[in-house]
Protein backbone atom coordinates (compact mmCIF):
# COMPACT_ATOMS: atom_id res chain seq x y z
CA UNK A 1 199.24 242.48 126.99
CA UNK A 2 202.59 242.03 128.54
CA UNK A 3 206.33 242.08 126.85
CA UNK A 4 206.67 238.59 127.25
CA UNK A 5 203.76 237.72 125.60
CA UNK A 6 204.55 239.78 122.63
CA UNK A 7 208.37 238.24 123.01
CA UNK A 8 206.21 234.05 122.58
CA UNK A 9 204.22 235.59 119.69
CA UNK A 10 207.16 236.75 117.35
CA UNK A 11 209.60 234.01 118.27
CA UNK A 12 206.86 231.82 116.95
CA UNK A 13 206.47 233.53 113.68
CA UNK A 14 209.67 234.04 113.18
CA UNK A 15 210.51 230.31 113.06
CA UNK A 16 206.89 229.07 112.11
CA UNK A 17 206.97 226.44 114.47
CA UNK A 18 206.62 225.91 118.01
CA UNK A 19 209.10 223.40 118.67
CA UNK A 20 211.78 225.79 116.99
CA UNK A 21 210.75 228.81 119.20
CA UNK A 22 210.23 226.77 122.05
CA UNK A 23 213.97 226.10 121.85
CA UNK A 24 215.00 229.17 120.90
CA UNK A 25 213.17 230.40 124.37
CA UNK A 26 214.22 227.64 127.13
CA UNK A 27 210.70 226.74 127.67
CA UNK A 28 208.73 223.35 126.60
CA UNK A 29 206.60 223.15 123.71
CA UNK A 30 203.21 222.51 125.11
CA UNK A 31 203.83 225.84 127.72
CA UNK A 32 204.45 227.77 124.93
CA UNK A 33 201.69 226.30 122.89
CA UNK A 34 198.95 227.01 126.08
CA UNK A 35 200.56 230.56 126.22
CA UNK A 36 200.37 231.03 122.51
CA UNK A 37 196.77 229.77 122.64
CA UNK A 38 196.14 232.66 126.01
CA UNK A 39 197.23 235.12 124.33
CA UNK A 40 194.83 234.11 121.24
CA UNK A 41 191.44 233.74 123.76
CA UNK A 42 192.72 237.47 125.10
CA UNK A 43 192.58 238.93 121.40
CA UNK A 44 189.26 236.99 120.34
CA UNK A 45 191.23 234.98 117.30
CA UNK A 46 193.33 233.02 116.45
CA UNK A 47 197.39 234.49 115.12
CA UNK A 48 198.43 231.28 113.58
CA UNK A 49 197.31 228.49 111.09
CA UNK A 50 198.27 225.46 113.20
CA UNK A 51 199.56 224.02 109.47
CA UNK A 52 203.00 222.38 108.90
CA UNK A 53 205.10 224.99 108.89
CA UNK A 54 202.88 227.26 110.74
CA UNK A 55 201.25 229.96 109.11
CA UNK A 56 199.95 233.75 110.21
CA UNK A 57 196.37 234.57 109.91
CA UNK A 58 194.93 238.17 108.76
CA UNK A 59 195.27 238.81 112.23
CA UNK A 60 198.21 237.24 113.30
CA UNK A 61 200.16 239.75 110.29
CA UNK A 62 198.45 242.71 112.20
CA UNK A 63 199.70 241.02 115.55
CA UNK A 64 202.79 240.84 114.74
CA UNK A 65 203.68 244.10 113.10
CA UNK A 66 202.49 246.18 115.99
CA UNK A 67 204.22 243.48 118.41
CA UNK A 68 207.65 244.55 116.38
CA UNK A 69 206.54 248.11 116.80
CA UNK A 70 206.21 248.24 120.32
CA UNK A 71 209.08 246.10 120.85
CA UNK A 72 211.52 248.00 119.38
CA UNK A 73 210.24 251.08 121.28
CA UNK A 74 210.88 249.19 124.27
CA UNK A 75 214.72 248.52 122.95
CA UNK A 76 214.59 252.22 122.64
CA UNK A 77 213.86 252.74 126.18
CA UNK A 78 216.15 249.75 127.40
CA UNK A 79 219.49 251.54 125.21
CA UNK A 80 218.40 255.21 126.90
CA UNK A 81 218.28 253.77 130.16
CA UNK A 82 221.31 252.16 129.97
CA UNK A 83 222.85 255.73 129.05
CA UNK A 84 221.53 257.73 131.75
CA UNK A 85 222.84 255.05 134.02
CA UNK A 86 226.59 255.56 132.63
CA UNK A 87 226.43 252.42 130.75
CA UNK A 88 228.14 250.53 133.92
CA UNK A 89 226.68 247.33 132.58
CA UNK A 90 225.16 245.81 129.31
CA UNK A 91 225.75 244.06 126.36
CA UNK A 92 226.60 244.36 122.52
CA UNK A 93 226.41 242.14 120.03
CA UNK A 94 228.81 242.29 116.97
CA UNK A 95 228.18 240.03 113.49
CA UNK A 96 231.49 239.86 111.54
CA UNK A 97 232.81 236.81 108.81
CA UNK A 98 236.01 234.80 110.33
CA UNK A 99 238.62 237.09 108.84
CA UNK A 100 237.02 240.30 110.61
CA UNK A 101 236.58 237.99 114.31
CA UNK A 102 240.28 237.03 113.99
CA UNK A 103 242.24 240.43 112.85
CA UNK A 104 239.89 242.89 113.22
CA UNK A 105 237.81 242.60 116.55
CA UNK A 106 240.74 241.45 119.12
CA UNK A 107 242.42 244.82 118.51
CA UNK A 108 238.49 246.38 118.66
CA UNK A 109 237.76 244.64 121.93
CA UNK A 110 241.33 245.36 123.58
CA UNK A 111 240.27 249.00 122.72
CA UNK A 112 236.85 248.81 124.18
CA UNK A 113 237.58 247.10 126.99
CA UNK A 114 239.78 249.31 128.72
CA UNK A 115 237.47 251.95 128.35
CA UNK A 116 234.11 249.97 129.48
CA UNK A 117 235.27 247.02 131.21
CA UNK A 118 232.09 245.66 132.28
CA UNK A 119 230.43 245.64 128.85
CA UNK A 120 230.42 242.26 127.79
CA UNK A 121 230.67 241.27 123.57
CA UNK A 122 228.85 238.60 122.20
CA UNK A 123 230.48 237.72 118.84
CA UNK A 124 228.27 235.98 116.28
CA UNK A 125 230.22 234.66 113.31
CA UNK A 126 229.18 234.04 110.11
CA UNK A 127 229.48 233.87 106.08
CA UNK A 128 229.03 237.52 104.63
CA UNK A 129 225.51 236.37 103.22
CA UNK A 130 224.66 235.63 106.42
CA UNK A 131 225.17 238.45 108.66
CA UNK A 132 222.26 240.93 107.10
CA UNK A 133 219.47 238.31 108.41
CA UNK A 134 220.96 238.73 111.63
CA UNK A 135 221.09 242.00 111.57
CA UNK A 136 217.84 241.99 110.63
CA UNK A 137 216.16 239.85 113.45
CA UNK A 138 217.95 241.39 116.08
CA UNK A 139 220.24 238.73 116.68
CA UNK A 140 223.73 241.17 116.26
CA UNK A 141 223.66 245.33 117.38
CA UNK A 142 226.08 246.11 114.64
CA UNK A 143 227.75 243.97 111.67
CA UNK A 144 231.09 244.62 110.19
CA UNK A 145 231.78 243.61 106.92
CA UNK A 146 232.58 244.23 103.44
CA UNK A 147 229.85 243.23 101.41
CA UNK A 148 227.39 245.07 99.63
CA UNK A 149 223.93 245.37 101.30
CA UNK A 150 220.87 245.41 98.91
CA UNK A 151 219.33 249.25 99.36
CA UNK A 152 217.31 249.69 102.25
CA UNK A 153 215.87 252.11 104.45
CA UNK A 154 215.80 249.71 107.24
CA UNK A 155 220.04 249.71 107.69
CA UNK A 156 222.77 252.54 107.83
CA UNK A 157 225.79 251.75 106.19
CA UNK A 158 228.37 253.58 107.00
CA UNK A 159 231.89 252.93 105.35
CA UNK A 160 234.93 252.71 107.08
CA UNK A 161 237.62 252.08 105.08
CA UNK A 162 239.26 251.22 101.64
CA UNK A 163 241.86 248.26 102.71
CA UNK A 164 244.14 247.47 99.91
CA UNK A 165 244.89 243.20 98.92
CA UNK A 166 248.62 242.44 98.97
CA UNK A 167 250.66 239.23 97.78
CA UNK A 168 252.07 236.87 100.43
CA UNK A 169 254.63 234.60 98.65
CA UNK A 170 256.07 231.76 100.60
CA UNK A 171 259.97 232.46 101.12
CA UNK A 172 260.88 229.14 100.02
CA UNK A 173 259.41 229.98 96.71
CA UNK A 174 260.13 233.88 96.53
CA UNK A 175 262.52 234.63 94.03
CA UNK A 176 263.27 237.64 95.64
CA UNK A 177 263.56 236.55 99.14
CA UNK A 178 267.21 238.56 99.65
CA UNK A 179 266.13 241.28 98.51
CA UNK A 180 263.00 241.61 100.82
CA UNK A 181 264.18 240.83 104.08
CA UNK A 182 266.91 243.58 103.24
CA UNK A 183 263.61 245.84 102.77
CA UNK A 184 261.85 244.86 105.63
CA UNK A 185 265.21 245.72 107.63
CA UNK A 186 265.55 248.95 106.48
CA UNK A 187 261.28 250.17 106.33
CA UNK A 188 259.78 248.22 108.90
CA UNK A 189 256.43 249.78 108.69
CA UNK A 190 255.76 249.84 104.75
CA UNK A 191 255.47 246.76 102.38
CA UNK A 192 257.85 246.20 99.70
CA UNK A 193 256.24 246.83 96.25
CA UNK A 194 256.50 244.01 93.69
CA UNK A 195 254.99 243.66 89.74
CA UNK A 196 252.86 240.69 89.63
CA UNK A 197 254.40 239.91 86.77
CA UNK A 198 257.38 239.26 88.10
CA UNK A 199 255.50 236.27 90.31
CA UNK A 200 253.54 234.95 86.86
CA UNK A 201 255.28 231.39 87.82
CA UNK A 202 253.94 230.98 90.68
CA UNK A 203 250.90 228.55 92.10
CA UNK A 204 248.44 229.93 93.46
CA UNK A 205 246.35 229.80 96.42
CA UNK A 206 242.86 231.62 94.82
CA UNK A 207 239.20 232.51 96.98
CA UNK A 208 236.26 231.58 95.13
CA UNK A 209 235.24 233.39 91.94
CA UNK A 210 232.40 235.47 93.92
CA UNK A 211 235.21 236.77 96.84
CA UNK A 212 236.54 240.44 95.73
CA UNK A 213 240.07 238.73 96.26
CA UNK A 214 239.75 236.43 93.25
CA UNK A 215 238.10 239.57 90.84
CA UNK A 216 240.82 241.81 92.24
CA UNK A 217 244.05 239.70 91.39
CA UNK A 218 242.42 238.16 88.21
CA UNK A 219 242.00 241.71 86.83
CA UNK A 220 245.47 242.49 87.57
CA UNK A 221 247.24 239.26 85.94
CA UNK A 222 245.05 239.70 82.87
CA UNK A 223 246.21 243.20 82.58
CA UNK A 224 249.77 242.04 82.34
CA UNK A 225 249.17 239.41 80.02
CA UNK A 226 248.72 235.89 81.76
CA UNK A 227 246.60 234.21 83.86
CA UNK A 228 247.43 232.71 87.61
CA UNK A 229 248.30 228.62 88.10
CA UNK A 230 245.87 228.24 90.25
CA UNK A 231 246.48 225.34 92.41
CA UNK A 232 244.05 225.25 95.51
CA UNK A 233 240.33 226.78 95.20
CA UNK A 234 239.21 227.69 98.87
CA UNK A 235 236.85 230.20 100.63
CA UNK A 236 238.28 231.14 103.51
CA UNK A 237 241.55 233.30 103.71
CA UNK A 238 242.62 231.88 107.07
CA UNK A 239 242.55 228.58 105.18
CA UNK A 240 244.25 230.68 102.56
CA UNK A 241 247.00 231.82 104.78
CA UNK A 242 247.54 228.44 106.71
CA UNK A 243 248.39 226.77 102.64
CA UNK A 244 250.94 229.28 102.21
CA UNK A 245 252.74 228.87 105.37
CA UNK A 246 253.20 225.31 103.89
CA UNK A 247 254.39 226.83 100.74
CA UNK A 248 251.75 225.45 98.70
CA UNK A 249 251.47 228.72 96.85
CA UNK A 250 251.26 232.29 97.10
CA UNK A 251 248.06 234.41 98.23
CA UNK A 252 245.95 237.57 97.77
CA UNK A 253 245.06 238.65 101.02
CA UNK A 254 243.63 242.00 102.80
CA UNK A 255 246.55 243.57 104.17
CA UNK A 256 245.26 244.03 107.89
CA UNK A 257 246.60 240.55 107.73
CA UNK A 258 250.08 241.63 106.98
CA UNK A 259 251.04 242.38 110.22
CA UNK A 260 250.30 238.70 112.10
CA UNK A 261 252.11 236.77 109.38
CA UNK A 262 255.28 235.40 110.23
CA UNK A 263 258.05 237.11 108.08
CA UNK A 264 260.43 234.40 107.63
CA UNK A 265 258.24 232.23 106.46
CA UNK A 266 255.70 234.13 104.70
CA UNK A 267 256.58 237.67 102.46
CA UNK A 268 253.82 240.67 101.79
CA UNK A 269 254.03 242.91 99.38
CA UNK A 270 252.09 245.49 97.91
CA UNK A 271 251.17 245.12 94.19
CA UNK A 272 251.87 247.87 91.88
CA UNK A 273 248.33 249.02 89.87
CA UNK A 274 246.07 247.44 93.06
CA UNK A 275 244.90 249.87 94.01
CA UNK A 276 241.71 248.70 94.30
CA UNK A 277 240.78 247.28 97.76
CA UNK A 278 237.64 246.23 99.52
CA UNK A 279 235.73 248.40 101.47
CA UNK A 280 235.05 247.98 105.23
CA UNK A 281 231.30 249.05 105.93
CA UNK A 282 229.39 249.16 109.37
CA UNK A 283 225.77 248.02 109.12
CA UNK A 284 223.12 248.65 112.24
CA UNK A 285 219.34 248.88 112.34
CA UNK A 286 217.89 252.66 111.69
CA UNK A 287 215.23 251.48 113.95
CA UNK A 288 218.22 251.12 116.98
CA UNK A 289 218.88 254.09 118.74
CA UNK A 290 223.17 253.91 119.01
CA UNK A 291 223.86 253.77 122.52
CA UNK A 292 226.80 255.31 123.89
CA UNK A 293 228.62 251.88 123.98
CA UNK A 294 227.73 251.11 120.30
CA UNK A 295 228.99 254.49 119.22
CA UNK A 296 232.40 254.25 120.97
CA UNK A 297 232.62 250.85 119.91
CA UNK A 298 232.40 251.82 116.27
CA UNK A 299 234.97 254.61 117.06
CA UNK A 300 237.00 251.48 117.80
CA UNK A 301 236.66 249.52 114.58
CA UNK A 302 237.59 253.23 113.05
CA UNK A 303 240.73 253.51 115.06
CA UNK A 304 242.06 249.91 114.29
CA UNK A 305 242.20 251.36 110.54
CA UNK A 306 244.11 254.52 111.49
CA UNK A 307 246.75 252.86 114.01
CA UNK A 308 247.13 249.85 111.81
CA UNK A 309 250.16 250.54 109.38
CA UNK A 310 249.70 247.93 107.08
CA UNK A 311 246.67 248.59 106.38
């Protein structure tokens, strides 16, 4: 029984179809079904139910939990190997959502880079409800994120940081738009502090009910006796950011965004009594041994938080 083998085997049960896996690994459908059919005359039965989807036999759920064994052993051997050898080549694999791939990881990959230039990044991007199957199948090394896994003693979490929300108000509709550009003049590094309720007439630009965003900044209006005009409903705080610059309405944003926002057009300030923020977490595999590259790649999601001043 030979890697690749075991490699056919799981990509097949972890799609449940042969066409899928056949895709997934460059080769043609009936190859993979002869090889799949080998490797069941080697083991004297058969490992799948040829039903629609596919389905494991008795044997096939034996198969395939030693097959993930062995395989991650052999990822084991792969990451020490590639540390003995001074990591002068290799590979890692980062799951983040669209806000972390745009703020966060440039700065992280800058970092990395001039330290291990020949380590390539693969960036895999998805929704936050998406990353942990990734994870999970080995698609991504390492997610970063702010969610909140489900316990397991399959992951690590480690967290990172506590980043605090702030407002961004359009200038054209900031009431106090004098008075913060004087601010920013005189403190370039820290963010004017405003009372939300001092914005209460203001649209708003608000994340969907589930996004810590919209709980955060709800919480806060209702404390001070109103609730926000909302007057665009969207997911994504790019999209978010791109409606204010149009002065559609004012926004409540992480505030590693602060600092690529253009400042005549666009004003961030820190809200008093928010000081609740979201918390940055790390997520990787207990079953992956941290390479030396993974490690000193995590040391440079860390450092964006501590050289970052806005955040």
């Amino acid at each position: 029984m030979n890697s690749r083998q075991l490699e056919y085997v799981l990509a097949v049960s972890e799609t449940m179809s042969f066409s899928k896996a056949a895709k997934k690994l460059y080769v043609s459908q009936p190859s993979l079904s002869q090889y799949i059919k080998k490797v069941e005359s080697e083991i004297g039965a058969d490992i799948f139910v040829r039903t629609t989807p596919l389905k494991l036999t008795y044997v096939g759920e034996i198969f395939v939990k030693y097959a993930n064994a062995i395989m991650n052993e052999e990822k084991k051997l792969v990451t020490e190997m590639a540390d003995i050898s001074n990591n002068k080549l290799g590979k890692i694999r980062i799951g983040a959502g669209p806000l972390n791939s745009a703020i966060v990881l440039p700065y992280v990959i800058e970092r990395f880079s001039k330290e291990y230039p020949d380590i390539s990044v693969v960036i895999e991007e998805s929704g936050e409800t998406e990353l942990l199957g990734l994870l999970d199948s080995g698609e991504v090394d390492i997610v970063l994120t702010v969610m909140n896994p489900p316990v397991s003693d399959m992951r690590i979490v480690e967290e990172v940081e506590r980043e605090q929300y702030v407002l961004v108000v359009p200038s054209s509709l900031d009431i106090k738009n004098s008075e913060y550009m004087k601010e920013k003049k005189k403190n370039k590094r820290d963010l004017p502090l405003i009372d939300i309720n001092e914005c209460r007439h203001l649209p708003y630009i608000m994340q969907d009910q589930a996004m810590p965003a919209y709980i955060i900044f709800e919480e806060l209006c209702r404390k001070r006796g109103f609730m926000p005009k909302t007057k665009v409903v969207c997911k994504n705080v790019n999209t978010a950011i791109q409606l204010a610059g149009r002065g559609i309405g004012a926004c409540f944003v992480p505030s590693s965004i602060a600092g690529e926002l253009p400042q005549d057009k666009l004003h961030s300030y820190n809200v008093i009594g928010s000081e609740t923020g979201r918390v940055i977490k790390i997520i990787y595999r207990k079953s992956m041994n941290l390479s030396q590259i993974h490690e000193r790649f995590i040391e440079a999601i860390r450092m964006f938080y501590k050289d970052n001043p806005e955040v």
